[in-house]
Protein backbone atom coordinates (compact mmCIF):
# COMPACT_ATOMS: atom_id res chain seq x y z
CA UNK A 1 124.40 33.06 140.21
CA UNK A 2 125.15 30.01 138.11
CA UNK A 3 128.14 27.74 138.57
CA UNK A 4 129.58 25.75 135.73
CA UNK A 5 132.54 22.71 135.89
CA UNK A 6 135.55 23.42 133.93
CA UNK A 7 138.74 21.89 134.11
CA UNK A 8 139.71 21.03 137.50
CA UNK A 9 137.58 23.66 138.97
CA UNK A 10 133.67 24.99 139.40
CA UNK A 11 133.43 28.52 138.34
CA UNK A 12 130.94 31.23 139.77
CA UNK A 13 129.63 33.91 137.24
CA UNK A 14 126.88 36.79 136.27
CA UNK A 15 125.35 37.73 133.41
CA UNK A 16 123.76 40.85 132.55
CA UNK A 17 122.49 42.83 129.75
CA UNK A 18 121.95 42.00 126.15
CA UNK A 19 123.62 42.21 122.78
CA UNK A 20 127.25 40.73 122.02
CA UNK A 21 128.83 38.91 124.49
CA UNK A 22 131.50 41.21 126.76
CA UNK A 23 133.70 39.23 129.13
CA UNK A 24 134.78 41.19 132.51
CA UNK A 25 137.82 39.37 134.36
CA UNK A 26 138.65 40.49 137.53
CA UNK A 27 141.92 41.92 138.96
CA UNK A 28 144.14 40.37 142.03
CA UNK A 29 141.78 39.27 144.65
CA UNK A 30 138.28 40.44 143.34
CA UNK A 31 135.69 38.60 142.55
CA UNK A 32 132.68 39.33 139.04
CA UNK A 33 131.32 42.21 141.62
CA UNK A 34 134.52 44.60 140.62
CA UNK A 35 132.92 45.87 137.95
CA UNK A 36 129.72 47.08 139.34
CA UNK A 37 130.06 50.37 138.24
CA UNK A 38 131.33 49.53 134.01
CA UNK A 39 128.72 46.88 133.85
CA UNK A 40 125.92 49.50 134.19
CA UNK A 41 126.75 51.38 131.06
CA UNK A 42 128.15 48.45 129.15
CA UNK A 43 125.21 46.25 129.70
CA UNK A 44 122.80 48.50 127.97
CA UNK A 45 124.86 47.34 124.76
CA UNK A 46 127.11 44.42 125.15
CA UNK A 47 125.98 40.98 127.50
CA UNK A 48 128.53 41.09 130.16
CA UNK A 49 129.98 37.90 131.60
CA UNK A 50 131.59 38.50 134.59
CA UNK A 51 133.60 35.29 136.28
CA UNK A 52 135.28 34.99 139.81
CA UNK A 53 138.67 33.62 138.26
CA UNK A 54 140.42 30.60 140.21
CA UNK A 55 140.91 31.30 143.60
CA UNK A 56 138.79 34.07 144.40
CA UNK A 57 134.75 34.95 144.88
CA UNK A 58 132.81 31.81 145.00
CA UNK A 59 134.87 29.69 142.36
CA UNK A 60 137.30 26.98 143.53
CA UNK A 61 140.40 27.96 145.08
CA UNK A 62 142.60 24.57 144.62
CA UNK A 63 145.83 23.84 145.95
CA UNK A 64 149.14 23.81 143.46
CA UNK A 65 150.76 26.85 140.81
CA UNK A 66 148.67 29.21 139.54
CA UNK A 67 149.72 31.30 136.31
CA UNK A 68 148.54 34.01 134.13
CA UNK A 69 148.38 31.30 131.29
CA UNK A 70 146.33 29.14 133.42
CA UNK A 71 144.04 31.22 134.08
CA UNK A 72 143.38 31.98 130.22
CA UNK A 73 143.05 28.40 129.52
CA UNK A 74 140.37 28.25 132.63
CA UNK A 75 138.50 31.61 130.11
CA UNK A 76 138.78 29.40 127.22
CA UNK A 77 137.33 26.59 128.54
CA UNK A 78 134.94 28.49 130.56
CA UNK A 79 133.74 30.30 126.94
CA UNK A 80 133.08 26.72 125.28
CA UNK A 81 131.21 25.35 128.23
CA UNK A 82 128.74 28.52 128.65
CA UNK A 83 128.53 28.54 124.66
CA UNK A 84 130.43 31.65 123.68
CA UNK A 85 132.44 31.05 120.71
CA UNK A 86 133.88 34.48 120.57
CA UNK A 87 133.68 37.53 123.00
CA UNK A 88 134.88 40.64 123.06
CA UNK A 89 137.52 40.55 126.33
CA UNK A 90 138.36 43.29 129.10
CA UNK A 91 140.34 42.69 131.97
CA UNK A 92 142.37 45.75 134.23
CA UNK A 93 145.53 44.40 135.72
CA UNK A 94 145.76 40.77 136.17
CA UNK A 95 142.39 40.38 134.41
CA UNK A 96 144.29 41.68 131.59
CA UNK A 97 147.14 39.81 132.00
CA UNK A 98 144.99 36.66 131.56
CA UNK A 99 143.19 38.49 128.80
CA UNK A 100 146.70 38.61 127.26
CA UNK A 101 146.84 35.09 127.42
CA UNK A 102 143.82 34.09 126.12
CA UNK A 103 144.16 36.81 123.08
CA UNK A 104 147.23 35.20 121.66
CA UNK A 105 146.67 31.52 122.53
CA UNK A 106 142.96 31.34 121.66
CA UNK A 107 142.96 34.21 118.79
CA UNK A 108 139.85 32.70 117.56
CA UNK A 109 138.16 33.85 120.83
CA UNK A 110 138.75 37.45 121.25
CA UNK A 111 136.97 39.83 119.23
CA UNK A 112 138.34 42.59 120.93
CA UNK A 113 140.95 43.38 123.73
CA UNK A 114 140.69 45.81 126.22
CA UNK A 115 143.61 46.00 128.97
CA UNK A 116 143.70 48.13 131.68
CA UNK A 117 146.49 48.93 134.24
CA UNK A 118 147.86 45.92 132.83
CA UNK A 119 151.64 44.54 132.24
CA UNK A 120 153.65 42.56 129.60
CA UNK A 121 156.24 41.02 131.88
CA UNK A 122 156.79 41.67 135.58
CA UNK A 123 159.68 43.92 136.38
CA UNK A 124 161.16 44.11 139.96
CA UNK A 125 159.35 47.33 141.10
CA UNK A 126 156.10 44.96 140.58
CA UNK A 127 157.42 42.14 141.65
CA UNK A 128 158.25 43.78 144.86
CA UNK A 129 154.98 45.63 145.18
CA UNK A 130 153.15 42.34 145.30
CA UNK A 131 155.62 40.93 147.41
CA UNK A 132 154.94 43.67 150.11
CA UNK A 133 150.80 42.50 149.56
CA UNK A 134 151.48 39.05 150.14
CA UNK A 135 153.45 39.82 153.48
CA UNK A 136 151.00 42.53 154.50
CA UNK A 137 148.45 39.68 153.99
CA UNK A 138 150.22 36.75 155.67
CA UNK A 139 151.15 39.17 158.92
CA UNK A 140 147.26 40.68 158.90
CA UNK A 141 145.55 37.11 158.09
CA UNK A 142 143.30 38.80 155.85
CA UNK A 143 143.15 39.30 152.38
CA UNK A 144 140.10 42.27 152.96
CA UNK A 145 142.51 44.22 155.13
CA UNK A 146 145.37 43.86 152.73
CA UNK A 147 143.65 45.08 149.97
CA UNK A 148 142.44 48.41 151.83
CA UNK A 149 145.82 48.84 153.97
CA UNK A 150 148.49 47.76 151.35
CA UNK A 151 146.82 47.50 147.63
CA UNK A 152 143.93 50.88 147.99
CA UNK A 153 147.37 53.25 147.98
CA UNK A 154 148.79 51.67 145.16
CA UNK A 155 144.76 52.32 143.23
CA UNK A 156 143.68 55.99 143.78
CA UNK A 157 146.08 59.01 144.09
CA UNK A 158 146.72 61.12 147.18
CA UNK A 159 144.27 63.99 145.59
CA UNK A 160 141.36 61.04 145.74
CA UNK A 161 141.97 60.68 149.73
CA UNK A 162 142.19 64.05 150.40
CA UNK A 163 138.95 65.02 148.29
CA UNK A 164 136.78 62.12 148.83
CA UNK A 165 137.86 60.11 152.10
CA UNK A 166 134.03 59.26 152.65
CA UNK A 167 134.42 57.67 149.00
CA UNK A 168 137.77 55.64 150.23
CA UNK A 169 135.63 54.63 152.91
CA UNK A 170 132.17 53.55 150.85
CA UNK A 171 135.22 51.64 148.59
CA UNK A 172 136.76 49.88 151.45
CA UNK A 173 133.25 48.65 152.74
CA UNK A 174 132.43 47.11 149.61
CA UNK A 175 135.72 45.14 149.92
CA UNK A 176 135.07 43.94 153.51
CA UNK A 177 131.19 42.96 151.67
CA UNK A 178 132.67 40.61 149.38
CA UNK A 179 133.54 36.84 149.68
CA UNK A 180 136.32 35.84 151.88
CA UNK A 181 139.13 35.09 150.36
CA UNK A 182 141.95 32.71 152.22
CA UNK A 183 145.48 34.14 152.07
CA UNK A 184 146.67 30.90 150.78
CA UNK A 185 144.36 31.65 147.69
CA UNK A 186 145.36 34.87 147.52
CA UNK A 187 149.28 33.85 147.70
CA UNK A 188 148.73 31.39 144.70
CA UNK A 189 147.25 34.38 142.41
CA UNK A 190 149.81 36.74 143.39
CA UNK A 191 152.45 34.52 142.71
CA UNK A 192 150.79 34.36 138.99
CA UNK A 193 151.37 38.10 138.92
CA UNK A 194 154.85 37.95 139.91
CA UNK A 195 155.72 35.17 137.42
CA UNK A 196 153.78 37.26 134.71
CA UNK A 197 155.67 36.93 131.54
CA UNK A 198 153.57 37.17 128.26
CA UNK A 199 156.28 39.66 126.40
CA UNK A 200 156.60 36.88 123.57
CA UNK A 201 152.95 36.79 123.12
CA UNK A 202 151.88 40.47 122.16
CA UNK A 203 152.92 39.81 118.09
CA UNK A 204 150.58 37.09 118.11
CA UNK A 205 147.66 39.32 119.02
CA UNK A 206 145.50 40.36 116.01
CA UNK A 207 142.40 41.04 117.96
CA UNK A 208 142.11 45.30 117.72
CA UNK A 209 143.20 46.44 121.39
CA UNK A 210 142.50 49.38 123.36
CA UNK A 211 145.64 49.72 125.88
CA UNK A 212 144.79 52.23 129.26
CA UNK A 213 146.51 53.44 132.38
CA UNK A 214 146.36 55.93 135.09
CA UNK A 215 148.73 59.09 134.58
CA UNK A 216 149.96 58.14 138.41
CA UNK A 217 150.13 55.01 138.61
CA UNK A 218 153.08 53.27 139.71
CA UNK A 219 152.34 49.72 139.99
CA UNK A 220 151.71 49.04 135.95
CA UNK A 221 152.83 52.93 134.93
CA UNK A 222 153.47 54.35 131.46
CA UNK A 223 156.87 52.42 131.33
CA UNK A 224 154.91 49.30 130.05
CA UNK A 225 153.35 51.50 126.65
CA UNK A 226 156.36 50.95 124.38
CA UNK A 227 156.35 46.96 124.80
CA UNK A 228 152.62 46.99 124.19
CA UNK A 229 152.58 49.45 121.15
CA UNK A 230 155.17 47.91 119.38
CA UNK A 231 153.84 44.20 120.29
CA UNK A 232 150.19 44.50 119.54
CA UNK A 233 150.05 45.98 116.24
CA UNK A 234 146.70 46.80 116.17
CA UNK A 235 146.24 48.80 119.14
CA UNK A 236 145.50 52.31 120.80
CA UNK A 237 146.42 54.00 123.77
CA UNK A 238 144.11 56.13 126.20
CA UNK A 239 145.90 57.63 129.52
CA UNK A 240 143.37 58.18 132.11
CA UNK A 241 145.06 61.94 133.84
CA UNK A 242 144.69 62.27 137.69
CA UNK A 243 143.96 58.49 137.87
CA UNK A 244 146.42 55.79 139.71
CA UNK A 245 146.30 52.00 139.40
CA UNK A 246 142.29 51.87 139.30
CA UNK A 247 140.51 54.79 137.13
CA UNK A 248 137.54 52.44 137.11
CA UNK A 249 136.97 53.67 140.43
CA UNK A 250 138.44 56.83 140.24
CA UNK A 251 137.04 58.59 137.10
CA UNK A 252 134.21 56.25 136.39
CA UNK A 253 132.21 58.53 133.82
CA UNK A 254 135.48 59.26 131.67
CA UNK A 255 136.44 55.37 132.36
CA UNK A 256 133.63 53.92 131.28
CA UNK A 257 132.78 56.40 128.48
CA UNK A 258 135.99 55.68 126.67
CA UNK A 259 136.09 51.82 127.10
CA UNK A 260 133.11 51.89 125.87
CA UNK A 261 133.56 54.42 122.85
CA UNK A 262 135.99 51.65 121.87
CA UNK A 263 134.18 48.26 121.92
CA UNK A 264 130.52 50.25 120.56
CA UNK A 265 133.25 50.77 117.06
CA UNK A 266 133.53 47.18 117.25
CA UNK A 267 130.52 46.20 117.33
CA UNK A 268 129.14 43.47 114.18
């Protein structure tokens, strides 16, 4: 996979498919591979660009703050150095947190906006969520088993683990598959989440935005619509039903058939 300098860092990314340019950014922890199963469907129409953000997947993971905002200046920067002027932008949790960023600082960038599971401002519930992650992490050593002992329950309902505990499993293998990443790293992009605040940003967002969550989730649930309808004007809503923190896993047909319902309307 190429590798390309920006800023401070070396970023890792994949391209696939042909036609306008999509840009995938990963959630807490993951690296491009996350969306395996969207980029199928949405590379038969759009050229998906999916990055390992700083400090995770193959990227560099460099020592000092991390933030939400940071991490949409890295996008920016990233977008002029591969050659993308403008791009339409998805992102499900903190990959649309940073998507928020970049929408409203870089308008010029974002043809669309598509944000998933994602979160104006971090409340305490969330804030102590993550905070439970980052000491499951720190007493297990490993990011990996965090994410399938502390973050999976949080991501797919109690009806998904009693249906499908085979698919939990096939799930939590390709975790354990993926690039090790050191709880230090992990520490710096959690913080990020916990500091989230982008609540002052969402009236400068003109890009047209589809807005998405999981009927169960609790992490980034339904209480986060009204801030996000009344702050990004030109946006819809979809609620994914029987879906938690992660319906791109969960109901990947109705997932992916939606999303991309929504960015084919936008295309030039």
């Amino acid at each position: 996979m190429p590798k390309v300098k920006v800023n401070d860092i070396t970023i890792n990314y994949e391209t696939q498919g042909s036609g306008e340019p999509l840009i995938l950014i990963p959630y807490l922890a993951a690296d491009n591979a996350c969306y395996a199963f969207q980029v199928a469907d949405y590379s038969k129409h759009f050229t998906c660009i999916s990055l390992d953000p700083r400090g995770a997947g193959e990227t560099d993971k460099p020592d000092g703050a991390y933030s939400t905002e940071v991490f949409a200046d890295d996008l920016a920067a990233f977008m002029s150095t591969i050659g993308v002027e403008k791009a339409h932008v998805s992102g499900l949790s903190l990959g649309g947190a940073i998507g928020l960023w970049l929408a409203s600082k870089y308008p010029e960038r974002v043809k669309t906006l598509s944000l998933h599971s994602c979160w104006p401002k971090s409340d305490p519930f969330l804030k102590t969520v993550v905070g439970g992650w980052q000491t499951i992490a720190k007493a297990l050593v490993s990011v990996r088993e965090m994410i399938v002992q502390g973050i999976f329950p949080f991501c797919f309902t109690p009806e998904l683990y009693a249906a499908k505990p085979e698919y939990i499993d096939q799930l939590a293998a390709f975790v354990r598959s993926r690039p090790i990443q050191p709880v230090d790293a992990f520490l710096r992009q959690s913080d990020a989440v916990i500091a989230h605040d982008a609540l002052d940003q969402l009236t400068k967002i003109t890009a047209p935005t589809q807005i998405t969550f999981g009927r169960h989730d609790m992490v980034t649930s339904t209480r986060f619509v009204e801030p996000f309808r009344s702050g990004i004007k030109n946006s819809e809503l979809t609620i994914f039903e029987m879906c938690a923190h992660a319906p791109i896993y969960e109901n990947v047909s109705k997932f992916n058939e939606d999303t991309l319902a929504f960015l084919k309307r936008h295309i030039a």
